[in-house]
Each structure stands twice: as structure tokens, then as C-alpha cells.
C-alpha atoms as a PDB file:
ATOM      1  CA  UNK A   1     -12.028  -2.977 -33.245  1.00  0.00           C
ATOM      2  CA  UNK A   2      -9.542  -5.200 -31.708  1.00  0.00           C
ATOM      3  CA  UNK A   3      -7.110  -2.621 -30.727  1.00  0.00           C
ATOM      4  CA  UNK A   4      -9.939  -0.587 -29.441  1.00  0.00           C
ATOM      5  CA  UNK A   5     -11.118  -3.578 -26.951  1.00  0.00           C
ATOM      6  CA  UNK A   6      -7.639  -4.179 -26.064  1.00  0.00           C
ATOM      7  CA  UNK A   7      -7.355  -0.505 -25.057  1.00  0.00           C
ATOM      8  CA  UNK A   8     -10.242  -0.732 -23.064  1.00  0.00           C
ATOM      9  CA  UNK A   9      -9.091  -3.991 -21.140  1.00  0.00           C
ATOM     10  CA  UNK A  10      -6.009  -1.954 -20.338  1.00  0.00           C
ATOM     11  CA  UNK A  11      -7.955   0.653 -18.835  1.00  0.00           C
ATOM     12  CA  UNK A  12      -9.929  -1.984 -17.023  1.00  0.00           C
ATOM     13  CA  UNK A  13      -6.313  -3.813 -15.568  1.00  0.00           C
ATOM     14  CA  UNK A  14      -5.354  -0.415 -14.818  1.00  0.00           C
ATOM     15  CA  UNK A  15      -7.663   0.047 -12.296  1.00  0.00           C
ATOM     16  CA  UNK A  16      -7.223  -3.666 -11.004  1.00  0.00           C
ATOM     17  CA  UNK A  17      -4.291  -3.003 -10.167  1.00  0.00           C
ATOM     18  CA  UNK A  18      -4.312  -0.549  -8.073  1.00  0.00           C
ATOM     19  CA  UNK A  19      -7.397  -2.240  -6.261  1.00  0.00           C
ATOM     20  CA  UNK A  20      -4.815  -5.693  -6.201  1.00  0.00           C
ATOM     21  CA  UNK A  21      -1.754  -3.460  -5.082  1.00  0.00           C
ATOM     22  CA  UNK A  22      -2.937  -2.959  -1.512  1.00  0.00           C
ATOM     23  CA  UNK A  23      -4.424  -6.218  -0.972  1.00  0.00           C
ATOM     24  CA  UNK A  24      -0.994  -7.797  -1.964  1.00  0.00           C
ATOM     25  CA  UNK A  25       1.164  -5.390  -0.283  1.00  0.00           C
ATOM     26  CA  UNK A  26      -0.797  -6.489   3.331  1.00  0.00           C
ATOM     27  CA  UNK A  27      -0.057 -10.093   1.777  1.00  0.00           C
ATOM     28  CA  UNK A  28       3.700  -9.394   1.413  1.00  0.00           C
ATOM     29  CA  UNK A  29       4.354  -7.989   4.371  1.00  0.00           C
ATOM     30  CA  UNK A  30       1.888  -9.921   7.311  1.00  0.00           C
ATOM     31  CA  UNK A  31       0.997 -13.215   4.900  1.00  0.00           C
ATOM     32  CA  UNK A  32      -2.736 -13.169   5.891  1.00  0.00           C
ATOM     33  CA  UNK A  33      -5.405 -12.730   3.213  1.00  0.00           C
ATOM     34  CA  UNK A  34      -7.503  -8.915   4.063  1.00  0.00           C
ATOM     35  CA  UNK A  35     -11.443 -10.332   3.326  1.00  0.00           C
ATOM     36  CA  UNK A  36     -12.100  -6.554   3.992  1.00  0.00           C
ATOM     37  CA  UNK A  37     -10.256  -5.268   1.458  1.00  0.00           C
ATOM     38  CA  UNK A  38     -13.542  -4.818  -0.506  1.00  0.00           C
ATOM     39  CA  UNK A  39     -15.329  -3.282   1.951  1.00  0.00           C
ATOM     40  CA  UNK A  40     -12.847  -0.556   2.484  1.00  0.00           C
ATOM     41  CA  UNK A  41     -12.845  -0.220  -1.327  1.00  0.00           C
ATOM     42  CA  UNK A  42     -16.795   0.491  -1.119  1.00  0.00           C
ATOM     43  CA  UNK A  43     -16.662   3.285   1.759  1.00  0.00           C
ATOM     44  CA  UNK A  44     -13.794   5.038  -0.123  1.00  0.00           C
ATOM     45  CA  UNK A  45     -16.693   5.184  -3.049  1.00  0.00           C
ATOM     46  CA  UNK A  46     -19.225   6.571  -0.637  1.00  0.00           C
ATOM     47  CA  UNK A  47     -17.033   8.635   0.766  1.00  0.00           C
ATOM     48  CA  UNK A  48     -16.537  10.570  -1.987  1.00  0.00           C
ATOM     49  CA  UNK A  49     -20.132  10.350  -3.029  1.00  0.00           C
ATOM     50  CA  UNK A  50     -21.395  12.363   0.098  1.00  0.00           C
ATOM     51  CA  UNK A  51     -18.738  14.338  -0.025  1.00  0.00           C
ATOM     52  CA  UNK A  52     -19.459  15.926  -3.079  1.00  0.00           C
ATOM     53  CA  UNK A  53     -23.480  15.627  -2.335  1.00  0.00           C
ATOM     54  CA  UNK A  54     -22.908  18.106   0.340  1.00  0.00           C
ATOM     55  CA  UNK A  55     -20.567  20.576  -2.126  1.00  0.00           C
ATOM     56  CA  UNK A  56     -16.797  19.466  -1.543  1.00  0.00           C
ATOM     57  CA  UNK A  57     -15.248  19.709  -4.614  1.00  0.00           C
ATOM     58  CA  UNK A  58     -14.559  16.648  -6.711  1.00  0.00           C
ATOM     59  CA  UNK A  59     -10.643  16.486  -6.468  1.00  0.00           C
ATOM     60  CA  UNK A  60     -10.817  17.483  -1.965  1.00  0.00           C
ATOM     61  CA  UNK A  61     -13.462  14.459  -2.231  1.00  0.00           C
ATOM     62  CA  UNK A  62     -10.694  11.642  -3.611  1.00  0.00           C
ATOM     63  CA  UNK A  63      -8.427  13.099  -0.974  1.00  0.00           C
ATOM     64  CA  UNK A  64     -11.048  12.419   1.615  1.00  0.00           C
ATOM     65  CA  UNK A  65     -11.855   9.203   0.561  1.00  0.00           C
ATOM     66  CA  UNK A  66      -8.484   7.623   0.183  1.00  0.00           C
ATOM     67  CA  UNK A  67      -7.430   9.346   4.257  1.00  0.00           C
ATOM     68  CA  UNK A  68     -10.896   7.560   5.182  1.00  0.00           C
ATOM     69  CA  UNK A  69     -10.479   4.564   3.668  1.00  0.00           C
ATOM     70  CA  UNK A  70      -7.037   4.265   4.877  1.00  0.00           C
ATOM     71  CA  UNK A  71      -8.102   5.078   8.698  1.00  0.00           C
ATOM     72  CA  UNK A  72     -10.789   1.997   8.392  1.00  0.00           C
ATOM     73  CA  UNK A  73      -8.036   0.030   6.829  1.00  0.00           C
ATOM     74  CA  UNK A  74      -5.913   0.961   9.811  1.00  0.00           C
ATOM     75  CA  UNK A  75      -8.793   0.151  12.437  1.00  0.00           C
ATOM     76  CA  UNK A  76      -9.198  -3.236  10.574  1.00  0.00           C
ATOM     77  CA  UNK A  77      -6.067  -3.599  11.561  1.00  0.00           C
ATOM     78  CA  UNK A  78      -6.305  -2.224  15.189  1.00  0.00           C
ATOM     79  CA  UNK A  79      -9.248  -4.156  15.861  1.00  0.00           C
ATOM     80  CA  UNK A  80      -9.224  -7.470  13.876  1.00  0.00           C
ATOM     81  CA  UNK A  81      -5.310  -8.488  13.260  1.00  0.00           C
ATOM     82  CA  UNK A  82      -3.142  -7.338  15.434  1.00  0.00           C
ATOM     83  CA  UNK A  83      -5.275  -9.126  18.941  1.00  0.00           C
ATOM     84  CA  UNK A  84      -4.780 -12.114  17.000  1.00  0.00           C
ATOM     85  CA  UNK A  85      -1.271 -11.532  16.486  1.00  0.00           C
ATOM     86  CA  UNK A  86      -0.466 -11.120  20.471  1.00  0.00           C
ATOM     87  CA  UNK A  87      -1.785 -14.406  21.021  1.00  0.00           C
ATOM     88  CA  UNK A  88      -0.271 -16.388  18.246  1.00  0.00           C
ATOM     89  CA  UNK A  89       2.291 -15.861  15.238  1.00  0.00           C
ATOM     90  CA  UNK A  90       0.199 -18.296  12.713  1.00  0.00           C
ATOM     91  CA  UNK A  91      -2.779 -16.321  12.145  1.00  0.00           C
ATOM     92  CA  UNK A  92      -3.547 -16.673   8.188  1.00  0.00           C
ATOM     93  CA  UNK A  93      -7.314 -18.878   8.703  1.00  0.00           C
ATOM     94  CA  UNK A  94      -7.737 -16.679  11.700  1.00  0.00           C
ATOM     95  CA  UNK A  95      -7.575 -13.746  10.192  1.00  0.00           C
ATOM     96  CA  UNK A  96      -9.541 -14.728   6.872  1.00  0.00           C
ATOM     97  CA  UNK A  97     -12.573 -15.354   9.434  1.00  0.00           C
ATOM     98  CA  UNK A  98     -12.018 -11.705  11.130  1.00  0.00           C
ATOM     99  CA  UNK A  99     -11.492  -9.636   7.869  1.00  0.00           C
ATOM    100  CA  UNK A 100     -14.443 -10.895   6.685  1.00  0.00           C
ATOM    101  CA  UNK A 101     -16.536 -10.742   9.550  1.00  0.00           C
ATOM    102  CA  UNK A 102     -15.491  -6.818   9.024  1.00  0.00           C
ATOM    103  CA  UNK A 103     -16.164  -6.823   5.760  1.00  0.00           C
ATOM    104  CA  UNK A 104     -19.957  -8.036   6.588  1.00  0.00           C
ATOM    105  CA  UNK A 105     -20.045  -5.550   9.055  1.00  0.00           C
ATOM    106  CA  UNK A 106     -19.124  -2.489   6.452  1.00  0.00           C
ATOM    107  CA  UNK A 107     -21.347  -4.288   3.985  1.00  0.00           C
ATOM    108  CA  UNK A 108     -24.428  -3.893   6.638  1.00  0.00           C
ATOM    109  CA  UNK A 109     -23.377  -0.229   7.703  1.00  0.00           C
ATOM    110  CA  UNK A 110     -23.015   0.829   4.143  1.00  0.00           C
ATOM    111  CA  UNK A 111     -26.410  -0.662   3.503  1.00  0.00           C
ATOM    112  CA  UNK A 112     -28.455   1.140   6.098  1.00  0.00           C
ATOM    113  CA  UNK A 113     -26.606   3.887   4.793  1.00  0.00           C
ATOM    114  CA  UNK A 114     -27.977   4.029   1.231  1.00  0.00           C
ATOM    115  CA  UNK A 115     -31.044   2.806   2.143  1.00  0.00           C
ATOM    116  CA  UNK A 116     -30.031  -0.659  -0.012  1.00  0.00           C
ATOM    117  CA  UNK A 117     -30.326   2.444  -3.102  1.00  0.00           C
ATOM    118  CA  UNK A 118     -27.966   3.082  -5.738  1.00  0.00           C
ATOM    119  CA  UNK A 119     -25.671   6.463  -5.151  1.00  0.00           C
ATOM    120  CA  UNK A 120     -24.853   8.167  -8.206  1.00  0.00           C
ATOM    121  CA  UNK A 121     -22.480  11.329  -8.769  1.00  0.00           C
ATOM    122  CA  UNK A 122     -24.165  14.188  -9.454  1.00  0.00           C
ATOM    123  CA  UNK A 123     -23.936  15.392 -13.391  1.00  0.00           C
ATOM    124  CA  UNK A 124     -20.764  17.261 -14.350  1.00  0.00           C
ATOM    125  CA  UNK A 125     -18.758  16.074 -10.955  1.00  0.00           C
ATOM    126  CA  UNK A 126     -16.120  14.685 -14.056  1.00  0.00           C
ATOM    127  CA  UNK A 127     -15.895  15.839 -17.405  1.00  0.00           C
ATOM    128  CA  UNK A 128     -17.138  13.645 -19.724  1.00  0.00           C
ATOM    129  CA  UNK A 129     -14.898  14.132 -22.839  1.00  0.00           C
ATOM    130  CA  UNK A 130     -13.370  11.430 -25.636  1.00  0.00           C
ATOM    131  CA  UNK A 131      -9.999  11.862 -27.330  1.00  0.00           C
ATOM    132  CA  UNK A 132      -8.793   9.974 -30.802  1.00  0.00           C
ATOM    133  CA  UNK A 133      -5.558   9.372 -30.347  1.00  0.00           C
ATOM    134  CA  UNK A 134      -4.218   6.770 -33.375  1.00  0.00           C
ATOM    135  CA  UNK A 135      -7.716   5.782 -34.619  1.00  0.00           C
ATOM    136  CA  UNK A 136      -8.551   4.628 -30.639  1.00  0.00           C
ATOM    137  CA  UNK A 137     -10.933   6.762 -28.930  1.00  0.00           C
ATOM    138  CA  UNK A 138     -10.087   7.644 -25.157  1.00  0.00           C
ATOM    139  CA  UNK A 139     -11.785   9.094 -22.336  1.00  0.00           C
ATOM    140  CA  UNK A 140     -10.180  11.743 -19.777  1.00  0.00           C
ATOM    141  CA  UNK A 141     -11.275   9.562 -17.238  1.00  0.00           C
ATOM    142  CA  UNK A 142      -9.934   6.291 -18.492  1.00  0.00           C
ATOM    143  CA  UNK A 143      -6.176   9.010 -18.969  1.00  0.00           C
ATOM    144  CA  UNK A 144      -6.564   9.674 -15.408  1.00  0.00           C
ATOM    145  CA  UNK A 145      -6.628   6.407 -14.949  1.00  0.00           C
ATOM    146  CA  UNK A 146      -3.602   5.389 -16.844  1.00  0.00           C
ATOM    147  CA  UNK A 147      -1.985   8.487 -15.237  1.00  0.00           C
ATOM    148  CA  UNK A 148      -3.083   7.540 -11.666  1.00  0.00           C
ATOM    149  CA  UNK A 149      -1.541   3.716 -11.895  1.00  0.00           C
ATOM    150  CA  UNK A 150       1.848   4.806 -13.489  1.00  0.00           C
ATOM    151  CA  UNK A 151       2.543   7.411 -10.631  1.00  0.00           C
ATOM    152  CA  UNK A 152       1.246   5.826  -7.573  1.00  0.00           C
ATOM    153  CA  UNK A 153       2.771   2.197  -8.682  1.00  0.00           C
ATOM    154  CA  UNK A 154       6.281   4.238  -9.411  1.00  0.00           C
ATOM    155  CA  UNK A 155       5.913   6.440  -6.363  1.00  0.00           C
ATOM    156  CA  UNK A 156       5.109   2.875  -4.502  1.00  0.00           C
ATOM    157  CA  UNK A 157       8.083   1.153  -5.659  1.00  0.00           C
ATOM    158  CA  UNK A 158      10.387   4.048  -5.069  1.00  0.00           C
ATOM    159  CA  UNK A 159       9.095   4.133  -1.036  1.00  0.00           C
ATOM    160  CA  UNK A 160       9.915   0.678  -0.508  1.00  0.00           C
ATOM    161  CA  UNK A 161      12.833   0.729  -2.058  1.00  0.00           C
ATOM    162  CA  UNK A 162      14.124   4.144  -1.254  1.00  0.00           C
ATOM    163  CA  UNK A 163      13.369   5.558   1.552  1.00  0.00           C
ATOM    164  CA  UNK A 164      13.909   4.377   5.351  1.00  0.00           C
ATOM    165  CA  UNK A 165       9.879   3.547   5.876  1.00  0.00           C
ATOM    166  CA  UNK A 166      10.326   1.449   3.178  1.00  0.00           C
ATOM    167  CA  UNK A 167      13.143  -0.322   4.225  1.00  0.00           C
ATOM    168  CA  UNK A 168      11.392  -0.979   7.630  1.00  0.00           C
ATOM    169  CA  UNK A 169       8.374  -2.279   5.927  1.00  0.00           C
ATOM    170  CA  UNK A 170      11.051  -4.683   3.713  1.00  0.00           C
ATOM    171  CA  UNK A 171      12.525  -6.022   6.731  1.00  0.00           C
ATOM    172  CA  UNK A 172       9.262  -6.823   8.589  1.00  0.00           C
ATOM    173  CA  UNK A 173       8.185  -8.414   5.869  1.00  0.00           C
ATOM    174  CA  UNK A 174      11.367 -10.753   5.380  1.00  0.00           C
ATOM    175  CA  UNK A 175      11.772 -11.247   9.320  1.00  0.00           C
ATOM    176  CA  UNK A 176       9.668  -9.365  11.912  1.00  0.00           C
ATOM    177  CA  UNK A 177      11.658 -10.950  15.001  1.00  0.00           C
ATOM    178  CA  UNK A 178      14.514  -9.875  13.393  1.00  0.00           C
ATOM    179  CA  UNK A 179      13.730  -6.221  12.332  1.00  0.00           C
ATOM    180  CA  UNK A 180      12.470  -5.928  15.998  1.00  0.00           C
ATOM    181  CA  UNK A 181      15.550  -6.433  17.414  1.00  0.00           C
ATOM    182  CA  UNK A 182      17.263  -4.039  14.925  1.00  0.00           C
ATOM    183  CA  UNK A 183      14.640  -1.197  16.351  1.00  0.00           C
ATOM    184  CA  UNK A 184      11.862  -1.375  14.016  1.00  0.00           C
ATOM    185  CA  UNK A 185       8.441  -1.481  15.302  1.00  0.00           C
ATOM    186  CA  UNK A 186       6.271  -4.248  13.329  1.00  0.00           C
ATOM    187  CA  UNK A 187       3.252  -3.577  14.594  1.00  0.00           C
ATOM    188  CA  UNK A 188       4.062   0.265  13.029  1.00  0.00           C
ATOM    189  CA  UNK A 189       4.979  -1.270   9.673  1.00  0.00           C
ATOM    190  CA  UNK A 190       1.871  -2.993   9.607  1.00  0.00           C
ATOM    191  CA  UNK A 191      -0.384   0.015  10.646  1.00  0.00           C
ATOM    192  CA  UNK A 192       1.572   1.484   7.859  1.00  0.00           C
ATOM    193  CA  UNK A 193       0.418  -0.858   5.385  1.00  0.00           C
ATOM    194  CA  UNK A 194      -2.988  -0.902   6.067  1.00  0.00           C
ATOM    195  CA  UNK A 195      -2.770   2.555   5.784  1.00  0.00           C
ATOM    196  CA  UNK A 196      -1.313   2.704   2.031  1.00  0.00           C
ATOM    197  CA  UNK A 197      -2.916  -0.682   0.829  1.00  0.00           C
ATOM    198  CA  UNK A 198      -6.521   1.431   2.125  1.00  0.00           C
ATOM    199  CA  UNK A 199      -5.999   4.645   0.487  1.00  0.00           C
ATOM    200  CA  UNK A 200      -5.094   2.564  -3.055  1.00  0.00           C
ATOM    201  CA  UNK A 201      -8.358   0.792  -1.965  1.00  0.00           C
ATOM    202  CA  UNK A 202     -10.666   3.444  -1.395  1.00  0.00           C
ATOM    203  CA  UNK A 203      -8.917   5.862  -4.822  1.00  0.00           C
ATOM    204  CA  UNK A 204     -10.087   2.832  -6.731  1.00  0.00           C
ATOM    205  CA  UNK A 205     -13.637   2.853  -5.018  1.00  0.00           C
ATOM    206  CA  UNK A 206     -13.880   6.578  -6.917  1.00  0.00           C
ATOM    207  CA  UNK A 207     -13.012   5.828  -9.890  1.00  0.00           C
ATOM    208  CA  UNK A 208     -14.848   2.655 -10.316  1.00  0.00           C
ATOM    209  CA  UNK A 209     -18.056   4.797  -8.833  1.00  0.00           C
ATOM    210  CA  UNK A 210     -17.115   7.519 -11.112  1.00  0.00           C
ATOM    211  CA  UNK A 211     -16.893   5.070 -14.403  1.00  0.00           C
ATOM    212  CA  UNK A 212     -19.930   3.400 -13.979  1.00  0.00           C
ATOM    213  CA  UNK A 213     -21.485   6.324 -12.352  1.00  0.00           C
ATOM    214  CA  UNK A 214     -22.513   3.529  -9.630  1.00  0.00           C
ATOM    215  CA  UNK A 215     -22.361   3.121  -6.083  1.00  0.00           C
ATOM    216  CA  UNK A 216     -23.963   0.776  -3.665  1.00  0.00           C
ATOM    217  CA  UNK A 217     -23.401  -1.206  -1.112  1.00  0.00           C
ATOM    218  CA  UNK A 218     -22.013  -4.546  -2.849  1.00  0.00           C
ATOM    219  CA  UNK A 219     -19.990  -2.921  -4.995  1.00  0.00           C
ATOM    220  CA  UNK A 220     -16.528  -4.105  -3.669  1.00  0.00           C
ATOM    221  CA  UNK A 221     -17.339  -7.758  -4.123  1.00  0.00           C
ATOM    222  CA  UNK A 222     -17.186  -9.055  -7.456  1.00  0.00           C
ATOM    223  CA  UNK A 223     -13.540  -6.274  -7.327  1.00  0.00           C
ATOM    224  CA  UNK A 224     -12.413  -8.582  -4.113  1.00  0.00           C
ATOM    225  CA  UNK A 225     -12.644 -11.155  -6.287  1.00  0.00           C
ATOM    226  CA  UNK A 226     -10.770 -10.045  -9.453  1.00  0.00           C
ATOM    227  CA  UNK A 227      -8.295  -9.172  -7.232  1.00  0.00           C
ATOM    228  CA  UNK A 228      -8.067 -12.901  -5.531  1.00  0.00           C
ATOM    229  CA  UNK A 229      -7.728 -13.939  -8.948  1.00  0.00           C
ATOM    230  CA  UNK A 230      -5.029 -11.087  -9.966  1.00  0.00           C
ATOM    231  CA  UNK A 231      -2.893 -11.962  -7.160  1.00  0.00           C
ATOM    232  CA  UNK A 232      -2.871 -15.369  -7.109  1.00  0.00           C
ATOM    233  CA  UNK A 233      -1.580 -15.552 -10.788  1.00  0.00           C
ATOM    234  CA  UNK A 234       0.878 -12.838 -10.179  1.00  0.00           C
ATOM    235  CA  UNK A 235       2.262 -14.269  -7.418  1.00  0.00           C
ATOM    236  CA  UNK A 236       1.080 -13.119  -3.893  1.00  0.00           C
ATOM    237  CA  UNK A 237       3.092 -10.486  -2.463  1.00  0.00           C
ATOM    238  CA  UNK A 238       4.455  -9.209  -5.708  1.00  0.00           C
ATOM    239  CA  UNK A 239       3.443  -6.080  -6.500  1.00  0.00           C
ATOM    240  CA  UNK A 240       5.152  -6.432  -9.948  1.00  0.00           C
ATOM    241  CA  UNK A 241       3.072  -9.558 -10.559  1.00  0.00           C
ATOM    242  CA  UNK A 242      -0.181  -7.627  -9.071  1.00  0.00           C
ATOM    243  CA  UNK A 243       0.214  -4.893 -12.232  1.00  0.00           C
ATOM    244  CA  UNK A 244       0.927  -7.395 -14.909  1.00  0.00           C
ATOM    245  CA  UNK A 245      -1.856  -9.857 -14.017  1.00  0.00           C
ATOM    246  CA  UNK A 246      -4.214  -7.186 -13.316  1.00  0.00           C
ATOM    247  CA  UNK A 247      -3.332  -6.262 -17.123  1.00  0.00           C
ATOM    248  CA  UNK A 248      -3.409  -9.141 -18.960  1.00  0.00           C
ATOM    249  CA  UNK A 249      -6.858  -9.831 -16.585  1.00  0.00           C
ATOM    250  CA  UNK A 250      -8.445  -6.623 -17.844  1.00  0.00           C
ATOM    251  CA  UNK A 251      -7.776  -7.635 -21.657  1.00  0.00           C
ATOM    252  CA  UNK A 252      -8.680 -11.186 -21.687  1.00  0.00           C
ATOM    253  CA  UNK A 253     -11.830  -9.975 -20.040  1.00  0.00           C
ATOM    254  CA  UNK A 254     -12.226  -7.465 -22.576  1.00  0.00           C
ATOM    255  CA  UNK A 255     -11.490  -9.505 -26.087  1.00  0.00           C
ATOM    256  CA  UNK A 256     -13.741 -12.323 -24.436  1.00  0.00           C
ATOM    257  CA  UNK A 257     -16.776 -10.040 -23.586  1.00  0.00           C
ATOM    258  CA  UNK A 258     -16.262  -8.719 -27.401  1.00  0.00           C
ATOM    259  CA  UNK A 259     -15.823 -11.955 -29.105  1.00  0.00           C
ATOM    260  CA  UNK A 260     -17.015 -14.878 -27.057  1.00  0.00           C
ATOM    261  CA  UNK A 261     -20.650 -15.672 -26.029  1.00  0.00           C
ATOM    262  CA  UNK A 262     -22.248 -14.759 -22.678  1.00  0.00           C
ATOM    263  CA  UNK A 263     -20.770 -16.343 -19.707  1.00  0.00           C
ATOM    264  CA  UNK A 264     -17.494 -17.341 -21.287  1.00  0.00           C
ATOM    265  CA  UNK A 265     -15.302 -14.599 -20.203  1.00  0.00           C
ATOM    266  CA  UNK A 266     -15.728 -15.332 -16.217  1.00  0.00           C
ATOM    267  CA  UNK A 267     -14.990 -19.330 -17.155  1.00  0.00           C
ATOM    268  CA  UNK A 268     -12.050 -17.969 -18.911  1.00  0.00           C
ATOM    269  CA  UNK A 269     -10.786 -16.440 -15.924  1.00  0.00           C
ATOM    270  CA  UNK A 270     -10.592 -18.714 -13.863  1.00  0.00           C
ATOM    271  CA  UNK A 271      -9.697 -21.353 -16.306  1.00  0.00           C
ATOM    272  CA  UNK A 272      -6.405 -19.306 -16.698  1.00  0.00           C
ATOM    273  CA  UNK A 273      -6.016 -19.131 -12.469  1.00  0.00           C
ATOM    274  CA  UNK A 274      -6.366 -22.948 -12.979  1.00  0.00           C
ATOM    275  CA  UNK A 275      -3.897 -23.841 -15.395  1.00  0.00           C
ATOM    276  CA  UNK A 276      -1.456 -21.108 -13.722  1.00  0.00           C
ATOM    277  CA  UNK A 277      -1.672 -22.637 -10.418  1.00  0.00           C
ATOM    278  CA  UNK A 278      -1.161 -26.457 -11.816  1.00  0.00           C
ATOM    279  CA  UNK A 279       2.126 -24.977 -13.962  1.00  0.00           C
ATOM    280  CA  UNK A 280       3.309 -22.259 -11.611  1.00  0.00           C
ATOM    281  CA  UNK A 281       1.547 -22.678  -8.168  1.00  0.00           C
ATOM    282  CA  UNK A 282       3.801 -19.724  -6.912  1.00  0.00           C
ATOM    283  CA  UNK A 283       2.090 -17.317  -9.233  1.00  0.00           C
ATOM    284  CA  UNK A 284       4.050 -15.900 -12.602  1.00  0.00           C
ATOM    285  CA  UNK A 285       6.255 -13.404 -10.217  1.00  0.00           C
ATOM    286  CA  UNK A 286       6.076 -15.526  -7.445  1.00  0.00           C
ATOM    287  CA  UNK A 287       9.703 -15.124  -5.415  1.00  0.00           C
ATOM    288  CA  UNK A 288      10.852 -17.142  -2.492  1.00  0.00           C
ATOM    289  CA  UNK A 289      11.314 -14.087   0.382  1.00  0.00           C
ATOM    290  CA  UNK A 290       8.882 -11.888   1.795  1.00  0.00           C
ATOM    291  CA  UNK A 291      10.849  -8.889   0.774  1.00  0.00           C
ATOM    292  CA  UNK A 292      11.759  -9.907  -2.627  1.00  0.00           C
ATOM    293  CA  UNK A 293       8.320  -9.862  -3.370  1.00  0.00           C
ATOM    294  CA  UNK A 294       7.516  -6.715  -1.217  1.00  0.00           C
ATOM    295  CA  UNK A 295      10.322  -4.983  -2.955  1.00  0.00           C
ATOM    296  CA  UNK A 296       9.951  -5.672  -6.376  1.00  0.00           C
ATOM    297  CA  UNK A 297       9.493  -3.393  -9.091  1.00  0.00           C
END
């Protein structure tokens, strides 16, 4: 029973952190705190809900909705960071009030939308088929999900790591004054960002939708503020420390919702953010430059 719930939790984290990835990669590399984040994460899930309402097959749906989420990221961006950022270099509480102005704003769109309704996927959009694997019973859904994290956190890693974009994003994120002068464009880097941090947002929209067979127009809160949580106690900007807190979050949440009495679990949470940020205030994987944390595996 125990190795069952921990499974689950694990599936849970899974899907955490790729919610927490992009919200901590726009934290590594520009320091401000995306309040929208959620909101993107919710028209990703409606996205794909229309999509395959009006016959687009299920897999050309998750495409669409991580390109459209990552085009709103992008014009969050556009529209609420970067006029901030040609008036003034310090713009963390500035932008905290203009994400989430956007994020009311996609919360109010997304509600005239629906029609304040529930959206759910039509039947047989996902198979809906359990594996035993060692005594622990598995969905397909909950392998995609496991497959999903390991390749886009690997194939994350490897493109800031690896490749030249990557190395761009590493040094805007260490020095953007610098890394101008050397011929990289920041305000590119940080389109860039957006861009991958709302894709991860709006994949994890679907599959949340598609697990709980749920979507409406609140749905990204409560995830924007797991992932608060997540990142905080990983350390913000490490993408490392966004996977294993997002973990270790899922199965705590799990064992306590199996074994500990109503209301517990959430106290729990928090309890732990609590004691992390009195012993560690720089998270567990916190790291003292920008790109350290950006760049870490």
C-alpha cells in the first residue's frame, strides 16, 4: 500500500515539475517571479480541449497547446516585462503586480470562455489502461508522464548546456550587460524563455486536464502555488532543485493524504517550506550565480 502511494506521489512530482521547470527557468534567467505562469498553464489545457472538440487528433492537440501557450507566454513577456525593463533594471515587485494583473486577465477570458462550466475530454481521447508492474499498478497515462519529464528535463539540460542558444541564455542570466556587449541579444534570450518555460506550462495544462478529466477556468491556481512552494525549497533558479522538490512534494502529499487526517497534508507542506527556509533560506539547490543555477543538471 505504501509503495503504491509512493508511486503515485511520484507521478504527481512528475508532473510538478515540469509545471515548476518553466516558472524557475524565467526565475533563473530575468529574477522576477511570472504570477501568470498559471494562467498560461490553464489556456494550454483549453487549448487542447477545443482542439480535439472540433476533431484534431489528440497527439496534433498537445502540439498546439504547448506552441499556444508558449506564444501567450511570449506576449506576457512582450507586453508586461520587457516595458518595465526599458525604464528600470530592478523590476522584481513590478513585475509580480503585472504578471498577475495578466494572469486575472486570462482567468476572466478563460471564464467567458467556458461559460464559468467545467470542459471535459471527450471519452476515448486517451486510453485508459493499468499495468502491474512489481505488485504496483500503473496507468499509460501516469508512463507518459514519467516518460514526458525524463526527456524534456534531459533534452532541457542538454540545450543549456550544449548548444549555443543555451549558452546565450547562461550568460544573460549570469550578466546581461555583459553578454550584450559580447553580441547576445537579452531581450531574445528572454523571449526565448518565455517561450520554453510556456510550452512546459501549457504540456502540463494537458495532462493535468487529461488526469482528472477536468478543465476550467481556475484550474492553474492551486498548480501556481505548488509550484511557489516547489521552487522555493529547491532553490529558485535551479532547475535541478525544481525536479527534486517537485518529487519529494508529490510523495509527502501522497503518504499524508493516505495516512494523515483531512487537512494535514497542505499544513505539512508548508510546514516543510517553513523549516527549509529557516535552515536553508537559499533553497536545498540553491547556488550563488545566475547561471549555476540556470545550468544545472
Amino acid at each position: 500500500m505504501m509503495l503504491q502511494q509512493i508511486l503515485n506521489g511520484i507521478a504527481s512530482g512528475a508532473v510538478y515539475a515540469l509545471f515548476a521547470l518553466g516558472f524557475s527557468l524565467i526565475f533563473g534567467v530575468q529574477r522576477i517571479l511570472n504570477l501568470a505562469h498559471g494562467g498560461v498553464f490553464m489556456a494550454g489545457a483549453f487549448v487542447s480541449f477545443y482542439a480535439v472538440d472540433t476533431g484534431v487528433p489528440f497527439p496534433l492537440a498537445i502540439l498546439l497547446a504547448m506552441v499556444v501557450a508558449g506564444l501567450v507566454s511570449v506576449l506576457i513577456d512582450l507586453i508586461a516585462i520587457q516595458p518595465l525593463r526599458r525604464r528600470s533594471h530592478d523590476i522584481e515587485y513590478a513585475a509580480i503586480v503585472s504578471t498577475l494583473g495578466i494572469d486575472m486577465m486570462l482567468i476572466s477570458v478563460a471564464q467567458q470562455v467556458s461559460n464559468t462550466q467545467v470542459l471535459r475530454f471527450p471519452f476515448g481521447t486517451f486510453p485508459i489502461q493499468f499495468f502491474t508492474i512489481f505488485g504496483l499498478r500503473i496507468s499509460l497515462l501516469q508512463l507518459v508522464i514519467f516518460a514526458a519529464v525524463i526527456v524534456l528535463t534531459g533534452g532541457l539540460g542538454w540545450y543549456l548546456n550544449k548548444t549555443s542558444f543555451g549558452r546565450q541564455i547562461r550568460a544573460v542570466a549570469e550578466n546581461p550587460s555583459t553578454a550584450s556587449l559580447l553580441g547576445v541579444s537579452p531581450s531574445a534570450v528572454y523571449l526565448q524563455t518565455f517561450f520554453i518555460a510556456g510550452a512546459l506550462a501549457g504540456l502540463t495544462g494537458v495532462l493535468i486536464g487529461l488526469s482528472f478529466n477536468s478543465i476550467h477556468f481556475l484550474m492553474g491556481e492551486p498548480y501556481m502555488l505548488k509550484a511557489f512552494v516547489v521552487v522555493v525549497i529547491g532553490g529558485l533558479g535551479s532547475l535541478t532543485g525544481a525536479v527534486a522538490a517537485s518529487l519529494l512534494l508529490g510523495v509527502l502529499q501522497a503518504l499524508a493524504v493516505a495516512y494523515l487526517p483531512t487537512g494535514v497534508p497542505d499544513m505539512l507542506i508548508f510546514a516543510i517550506l517553513f523549516l527549509v527556509l529557516l535552515v536553508q533560506p537559499n533553497g536545498l539547490f540553491g547556488a550563488a550565480g545566475m547561471a549555476a543555477r540556470v545550468g544545472r543538471k
